[in-house]
Protein backbone atom coordinates (compact mmCIF):
# COMPACT_ATOMS: atom_id res chain seq x y z
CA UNK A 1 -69.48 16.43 93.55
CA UNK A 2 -70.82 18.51 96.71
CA UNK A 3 -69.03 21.87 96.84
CA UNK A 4 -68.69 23.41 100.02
CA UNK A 5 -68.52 27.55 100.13
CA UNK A 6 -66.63 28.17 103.79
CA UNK A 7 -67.05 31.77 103.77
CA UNK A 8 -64.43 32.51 106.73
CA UNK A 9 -62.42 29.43 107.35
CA UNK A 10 -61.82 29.34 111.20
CA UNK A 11 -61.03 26.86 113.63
CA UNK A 12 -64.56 25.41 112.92
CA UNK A 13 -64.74 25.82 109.43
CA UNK A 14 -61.89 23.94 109.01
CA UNK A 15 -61.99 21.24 111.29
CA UNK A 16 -65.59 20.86 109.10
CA UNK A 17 -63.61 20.70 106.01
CA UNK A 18 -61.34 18.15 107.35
CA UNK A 19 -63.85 16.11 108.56
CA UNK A 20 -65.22 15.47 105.16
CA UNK A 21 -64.72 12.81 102.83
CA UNK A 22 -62.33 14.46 99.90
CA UNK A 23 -63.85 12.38 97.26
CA UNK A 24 -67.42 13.27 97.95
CA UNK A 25 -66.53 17.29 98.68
CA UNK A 26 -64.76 19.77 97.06
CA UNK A 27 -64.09 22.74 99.96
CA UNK A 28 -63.34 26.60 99.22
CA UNK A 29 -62.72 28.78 101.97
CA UNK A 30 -62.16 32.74 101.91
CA UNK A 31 -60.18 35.01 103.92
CA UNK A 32 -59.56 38.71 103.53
CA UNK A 33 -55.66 38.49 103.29
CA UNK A 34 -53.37 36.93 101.16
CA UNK A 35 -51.21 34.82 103.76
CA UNK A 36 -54.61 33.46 105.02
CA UNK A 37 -55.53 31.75 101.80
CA UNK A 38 -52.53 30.53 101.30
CA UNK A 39 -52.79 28.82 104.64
CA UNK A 40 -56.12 27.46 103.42
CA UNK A 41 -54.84 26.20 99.92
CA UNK A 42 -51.74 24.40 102.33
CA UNK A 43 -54.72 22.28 103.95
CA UNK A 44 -55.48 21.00 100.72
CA UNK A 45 -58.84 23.29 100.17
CA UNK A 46 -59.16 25.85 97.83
CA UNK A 47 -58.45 29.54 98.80
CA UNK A 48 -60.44 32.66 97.76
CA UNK A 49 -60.05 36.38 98.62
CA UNK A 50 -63.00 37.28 100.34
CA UNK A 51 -63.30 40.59 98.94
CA UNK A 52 -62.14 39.68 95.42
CA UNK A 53 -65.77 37.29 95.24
CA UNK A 54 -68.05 38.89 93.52
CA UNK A 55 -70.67 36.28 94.06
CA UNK A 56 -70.91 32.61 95.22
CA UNK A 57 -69.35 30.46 92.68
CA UNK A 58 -72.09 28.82 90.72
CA UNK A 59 -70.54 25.28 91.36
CA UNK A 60 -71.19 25.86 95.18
CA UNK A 61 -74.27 23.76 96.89
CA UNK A 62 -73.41 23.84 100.23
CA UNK A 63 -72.17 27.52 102.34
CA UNK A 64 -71.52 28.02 105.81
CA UNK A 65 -70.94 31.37 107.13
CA UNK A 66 -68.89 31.76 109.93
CA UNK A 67 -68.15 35.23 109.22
CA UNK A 68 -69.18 37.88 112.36
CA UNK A 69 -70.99 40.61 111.53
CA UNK A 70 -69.62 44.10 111.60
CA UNK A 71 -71.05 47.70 113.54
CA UNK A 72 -72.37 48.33 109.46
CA UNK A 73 -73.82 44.91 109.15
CA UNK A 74 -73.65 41.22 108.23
CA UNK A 75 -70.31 41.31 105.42
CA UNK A 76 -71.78 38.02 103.37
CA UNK A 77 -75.39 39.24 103.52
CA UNK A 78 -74.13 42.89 102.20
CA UNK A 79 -71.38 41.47 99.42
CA UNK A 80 -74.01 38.22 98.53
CA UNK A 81 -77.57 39.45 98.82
CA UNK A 82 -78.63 38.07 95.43
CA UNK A 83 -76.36 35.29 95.00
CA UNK A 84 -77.56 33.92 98.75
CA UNK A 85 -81.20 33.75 97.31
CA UNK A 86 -80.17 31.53 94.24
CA UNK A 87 -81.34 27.85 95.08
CA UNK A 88 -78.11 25.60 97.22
CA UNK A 89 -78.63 22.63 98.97
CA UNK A 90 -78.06 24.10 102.20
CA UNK A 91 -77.07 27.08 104.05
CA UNK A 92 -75.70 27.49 107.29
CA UNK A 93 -74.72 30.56 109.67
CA UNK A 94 -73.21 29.96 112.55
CA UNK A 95 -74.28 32.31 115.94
CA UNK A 96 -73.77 32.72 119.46
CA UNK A 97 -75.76 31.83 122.31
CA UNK A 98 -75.14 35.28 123.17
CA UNK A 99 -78.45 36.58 121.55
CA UNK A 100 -80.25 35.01 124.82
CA UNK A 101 -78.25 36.68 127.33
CA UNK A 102 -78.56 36.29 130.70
CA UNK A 103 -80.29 34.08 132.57
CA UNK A 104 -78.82 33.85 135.67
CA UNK A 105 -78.29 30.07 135.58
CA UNK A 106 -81.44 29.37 133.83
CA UNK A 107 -82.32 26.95 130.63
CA UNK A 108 -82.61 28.19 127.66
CA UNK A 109 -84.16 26.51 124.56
CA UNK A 110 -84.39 28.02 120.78
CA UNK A 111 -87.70 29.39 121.55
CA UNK A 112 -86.40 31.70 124.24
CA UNK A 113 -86.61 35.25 123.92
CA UNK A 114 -83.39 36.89 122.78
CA UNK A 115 -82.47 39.22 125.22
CA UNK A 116 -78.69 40.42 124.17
CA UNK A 117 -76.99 42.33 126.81
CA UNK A 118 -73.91 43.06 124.65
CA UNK A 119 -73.26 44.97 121.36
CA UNK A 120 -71.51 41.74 119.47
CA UNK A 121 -74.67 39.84 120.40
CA UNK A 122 -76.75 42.63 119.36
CA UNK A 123 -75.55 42.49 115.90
CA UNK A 124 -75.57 38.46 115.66
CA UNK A 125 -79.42 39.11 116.19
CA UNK A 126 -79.84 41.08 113.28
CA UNK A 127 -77.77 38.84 111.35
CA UNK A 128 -80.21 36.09 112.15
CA UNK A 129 -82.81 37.99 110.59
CA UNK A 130 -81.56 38.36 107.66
CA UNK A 131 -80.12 34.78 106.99
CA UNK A 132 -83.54 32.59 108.47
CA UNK A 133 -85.44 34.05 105.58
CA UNK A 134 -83.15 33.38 102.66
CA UNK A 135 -83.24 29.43 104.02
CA UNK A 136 -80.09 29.29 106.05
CA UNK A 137 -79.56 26.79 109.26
CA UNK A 138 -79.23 28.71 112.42
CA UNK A 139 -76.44 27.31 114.62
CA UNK A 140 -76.28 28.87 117.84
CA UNK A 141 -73.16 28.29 119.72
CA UNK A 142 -71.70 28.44 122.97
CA UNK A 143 -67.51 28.43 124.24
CA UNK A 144 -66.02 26.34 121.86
CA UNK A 145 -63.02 24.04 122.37
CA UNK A 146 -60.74 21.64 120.99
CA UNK A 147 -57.34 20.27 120.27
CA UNK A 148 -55.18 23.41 120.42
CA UNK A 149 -57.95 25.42 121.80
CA UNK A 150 -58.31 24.78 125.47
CA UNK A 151 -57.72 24.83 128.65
CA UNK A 152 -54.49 22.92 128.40
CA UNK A 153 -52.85 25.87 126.46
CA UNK A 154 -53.41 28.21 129.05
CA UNK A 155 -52.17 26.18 131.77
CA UNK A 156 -49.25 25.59 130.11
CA UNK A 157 -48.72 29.30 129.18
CA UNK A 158 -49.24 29.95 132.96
CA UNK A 159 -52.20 32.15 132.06
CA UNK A 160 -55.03 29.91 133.27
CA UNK A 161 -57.09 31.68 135.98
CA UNK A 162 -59.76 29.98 138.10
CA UNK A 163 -61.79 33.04 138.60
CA UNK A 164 -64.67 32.67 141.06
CA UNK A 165 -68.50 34.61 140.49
CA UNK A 166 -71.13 32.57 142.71
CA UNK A 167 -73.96 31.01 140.03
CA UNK A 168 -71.53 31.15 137.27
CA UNK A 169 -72.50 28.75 134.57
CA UNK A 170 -71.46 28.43 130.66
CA UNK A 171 -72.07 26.01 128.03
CA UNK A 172 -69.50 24.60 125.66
CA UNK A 173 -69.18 22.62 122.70
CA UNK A 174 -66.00 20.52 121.27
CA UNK A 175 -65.25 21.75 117.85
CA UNK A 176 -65.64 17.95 116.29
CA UNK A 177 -69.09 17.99 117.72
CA UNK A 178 -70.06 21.46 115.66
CA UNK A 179 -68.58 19.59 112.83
CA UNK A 180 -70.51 16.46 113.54
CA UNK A 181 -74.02 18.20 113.80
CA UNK A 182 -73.52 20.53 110.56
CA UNK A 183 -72.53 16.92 108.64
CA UNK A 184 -76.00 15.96 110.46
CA UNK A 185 -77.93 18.90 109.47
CA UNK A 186 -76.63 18.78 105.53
CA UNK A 187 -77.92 14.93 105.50
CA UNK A 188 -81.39 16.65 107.10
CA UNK A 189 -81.92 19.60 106.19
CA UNK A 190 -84.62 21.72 107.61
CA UNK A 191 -84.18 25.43 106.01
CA UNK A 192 -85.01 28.30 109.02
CA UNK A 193 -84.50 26.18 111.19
CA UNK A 194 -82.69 27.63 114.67
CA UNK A 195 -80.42 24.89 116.62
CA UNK A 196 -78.29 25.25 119.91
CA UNK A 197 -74.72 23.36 119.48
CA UNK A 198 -73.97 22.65 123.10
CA UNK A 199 -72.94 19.50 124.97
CA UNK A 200 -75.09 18.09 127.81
CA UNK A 201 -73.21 19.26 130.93
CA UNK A 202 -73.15 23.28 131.25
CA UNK A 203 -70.94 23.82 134.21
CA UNK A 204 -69.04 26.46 136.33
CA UNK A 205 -65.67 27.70 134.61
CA UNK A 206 -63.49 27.02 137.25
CA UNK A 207 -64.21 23.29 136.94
CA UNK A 208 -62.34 23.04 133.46
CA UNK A 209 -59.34 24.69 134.53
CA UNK A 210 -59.18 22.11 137.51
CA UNK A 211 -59.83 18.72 135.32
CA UNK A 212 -57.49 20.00 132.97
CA UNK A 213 -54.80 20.35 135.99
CA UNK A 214 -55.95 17.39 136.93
CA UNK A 215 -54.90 15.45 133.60
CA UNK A 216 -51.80 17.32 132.90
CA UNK A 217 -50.23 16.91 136.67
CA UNK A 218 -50.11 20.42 137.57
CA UNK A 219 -51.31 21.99 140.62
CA UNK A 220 -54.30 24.36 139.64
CA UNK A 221 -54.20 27.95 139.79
CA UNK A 222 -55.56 29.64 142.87
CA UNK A 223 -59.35 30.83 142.86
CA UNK A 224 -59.59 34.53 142.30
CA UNK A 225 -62.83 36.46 143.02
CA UNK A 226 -63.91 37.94 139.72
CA UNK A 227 -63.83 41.51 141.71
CA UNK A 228 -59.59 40.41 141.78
CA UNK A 229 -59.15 38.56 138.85
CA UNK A 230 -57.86 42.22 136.50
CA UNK A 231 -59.72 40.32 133.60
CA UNK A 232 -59.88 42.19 130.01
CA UNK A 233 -63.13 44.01 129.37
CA UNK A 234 -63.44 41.39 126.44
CA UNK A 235 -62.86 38.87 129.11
CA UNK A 236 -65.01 40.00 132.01
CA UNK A 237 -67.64 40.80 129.46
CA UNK A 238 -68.40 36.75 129.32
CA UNK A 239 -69.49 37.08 132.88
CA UNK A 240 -72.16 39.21 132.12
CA UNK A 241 -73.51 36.44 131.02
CA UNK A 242 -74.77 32.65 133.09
CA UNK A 243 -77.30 30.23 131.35
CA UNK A 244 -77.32 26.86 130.47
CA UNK A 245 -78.19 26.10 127.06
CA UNK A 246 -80.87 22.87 125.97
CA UNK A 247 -79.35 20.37 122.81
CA UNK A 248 -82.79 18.98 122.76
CA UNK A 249 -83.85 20.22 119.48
CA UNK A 250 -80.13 19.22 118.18
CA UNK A 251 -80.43 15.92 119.20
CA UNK A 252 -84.44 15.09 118.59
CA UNK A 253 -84.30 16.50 115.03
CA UNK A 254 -80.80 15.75 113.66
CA UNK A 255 -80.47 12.26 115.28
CA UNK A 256 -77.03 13.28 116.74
CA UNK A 257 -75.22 11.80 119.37
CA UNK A 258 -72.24 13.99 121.19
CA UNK A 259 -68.52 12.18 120.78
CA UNK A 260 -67.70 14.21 123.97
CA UNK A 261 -71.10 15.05 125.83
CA UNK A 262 -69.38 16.72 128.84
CA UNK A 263 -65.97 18.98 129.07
CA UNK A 264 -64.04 15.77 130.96
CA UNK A 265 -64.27 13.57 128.10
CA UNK A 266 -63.89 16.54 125.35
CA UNK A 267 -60.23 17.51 127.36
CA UNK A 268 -59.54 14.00 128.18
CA UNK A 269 -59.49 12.92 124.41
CA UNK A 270 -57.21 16.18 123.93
CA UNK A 271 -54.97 14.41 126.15
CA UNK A 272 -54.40 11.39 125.05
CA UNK A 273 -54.30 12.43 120.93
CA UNK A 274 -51.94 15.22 121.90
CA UNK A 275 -48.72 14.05 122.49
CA UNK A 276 -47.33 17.31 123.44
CA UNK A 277 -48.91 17.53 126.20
CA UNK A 278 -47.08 14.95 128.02
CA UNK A 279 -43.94 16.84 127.83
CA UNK A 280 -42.96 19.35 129.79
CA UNK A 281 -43.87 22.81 128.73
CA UNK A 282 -41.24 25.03 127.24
């Protein structure tokens, strides 16, 4: 049986684990409390203590790290060094399109320079180094979405914000999709090898907020200039940032094909699996 190491078990890593056939995969997943694993082992996957490990089970042939990397360092690459180099089927670390910056609207590919303009994406450059050489798949992505993550919730919480910088453009992914191409990647895998994880439409912000209004009846919010919008510094430091960001590689190499290849029919499945939203919000 393939046994899957999920060393941080997010809203990726577990939509990952779900999506995989239970008599074909065993799944483990760490956290660094107590109430987390527990969580974990309620899914049906086994729970670890991250910091209890001292190295990767030796039943494990597939990892995926989706744990960030801290002002010290990358935590797996620190705690696993020697246990990392030990031969698995596959290895995969999941990144941010962050390491390429800003590009004012421009493409970029996985040849691109990486130009980081923040500390976070600083760090996930480093991490890179250290995880291409020991074999891992590089998985940059973009703003993630999906059922429970989107732009629904924040409409409905009344904290959605249509906030307005000229040129503004971001990439996104649905979380099924990053599921879909590391299932794709496993079947082919190419150690080293660097992919974007985006879908084929990067567009301004603004326009999610107003197809999501769109779908759930609701009058959008307002546009706000980004100069008025009193965004977080976490926040307003996404707008540092405007590129649009090339699947090419993703889809040439891996022979994937997108379930939801633009942001309208990634929220409009949302819709219509999520009965919730079709009742009026508390």
């Amino acid at each position: 049986m393939n046994h899957l190491l999920c060393l941080g078990f997010g809203y990726t890593a577990a939509t990952l684990a779900k999506s995989l056939d239970r008599k074909l995969w065993h799944v483990s997943g760490t956290s660094r409390s107590a109430e987390a694993v527990s969580t974990i082992t309620a899914q049906g996957f086994e729970g670890l203590v991250f910091d209890a490990l001292d190295s990767v089970p030796a039943s494990v042939t597939h990892i995926l790290s989706s744990i960030p990397p801290e002002e010290t360092g990358d935590p797996v690459v620190m705690k696993f060094a020697q246990t990392l180099k030990a031969p698995h089927r596959w290895l995969g670390y999941l990144s941010t399109t962050g390491v390429y910056g800003d590009r004012a609207g421009g493409w970029v590919d996985e040849d691109s320079a990486l130009t980081p303009v923040s500390a976070r994406a600083e760090r996930r450059v480093e991490s890179e180094k250290h995880w291409q050489p020991l074999g891992a798949h590089v998985f940059r992505l973009p703003g993630i979405y999906g059922p429970g993550r989107s732009a629904f919730e924040s409409l409905r919480a009344g904290k959605a914000k249509r906030v307005i910088k000229p040129g503004q453009i971001f990439s996104r992914i649905h979380v099924e999709d990053i599921a879909g191409v590391l299932q794709a990647s496993m079947a082919r895998p190419n150690p080293g090898r660097i992919y974007n994880v985006a879908d084929d439409e990067p567009c301004p912000p603004q326009d999610v907020i107003t197809y999501a209004a769109k779908l759930l009846g609701v009058p959008p919010p307002p546009e706000i200039p980004i100069e008025e919008a009193n965004l977080s510094p976490m926040a307003l430091s996404f707008y540092d940032e405007s590129k649009r960001v090339s699947n090419a590689r993703m889809k040439a190499e891996l022979d994937y094909q997108l379930r939801y290849p633009n942001y309208r029919k990634g929220l409009t499945a949302i819709f219509r699996n999520s009965p919730h939203l079709h009742a009026p919000p508390d």
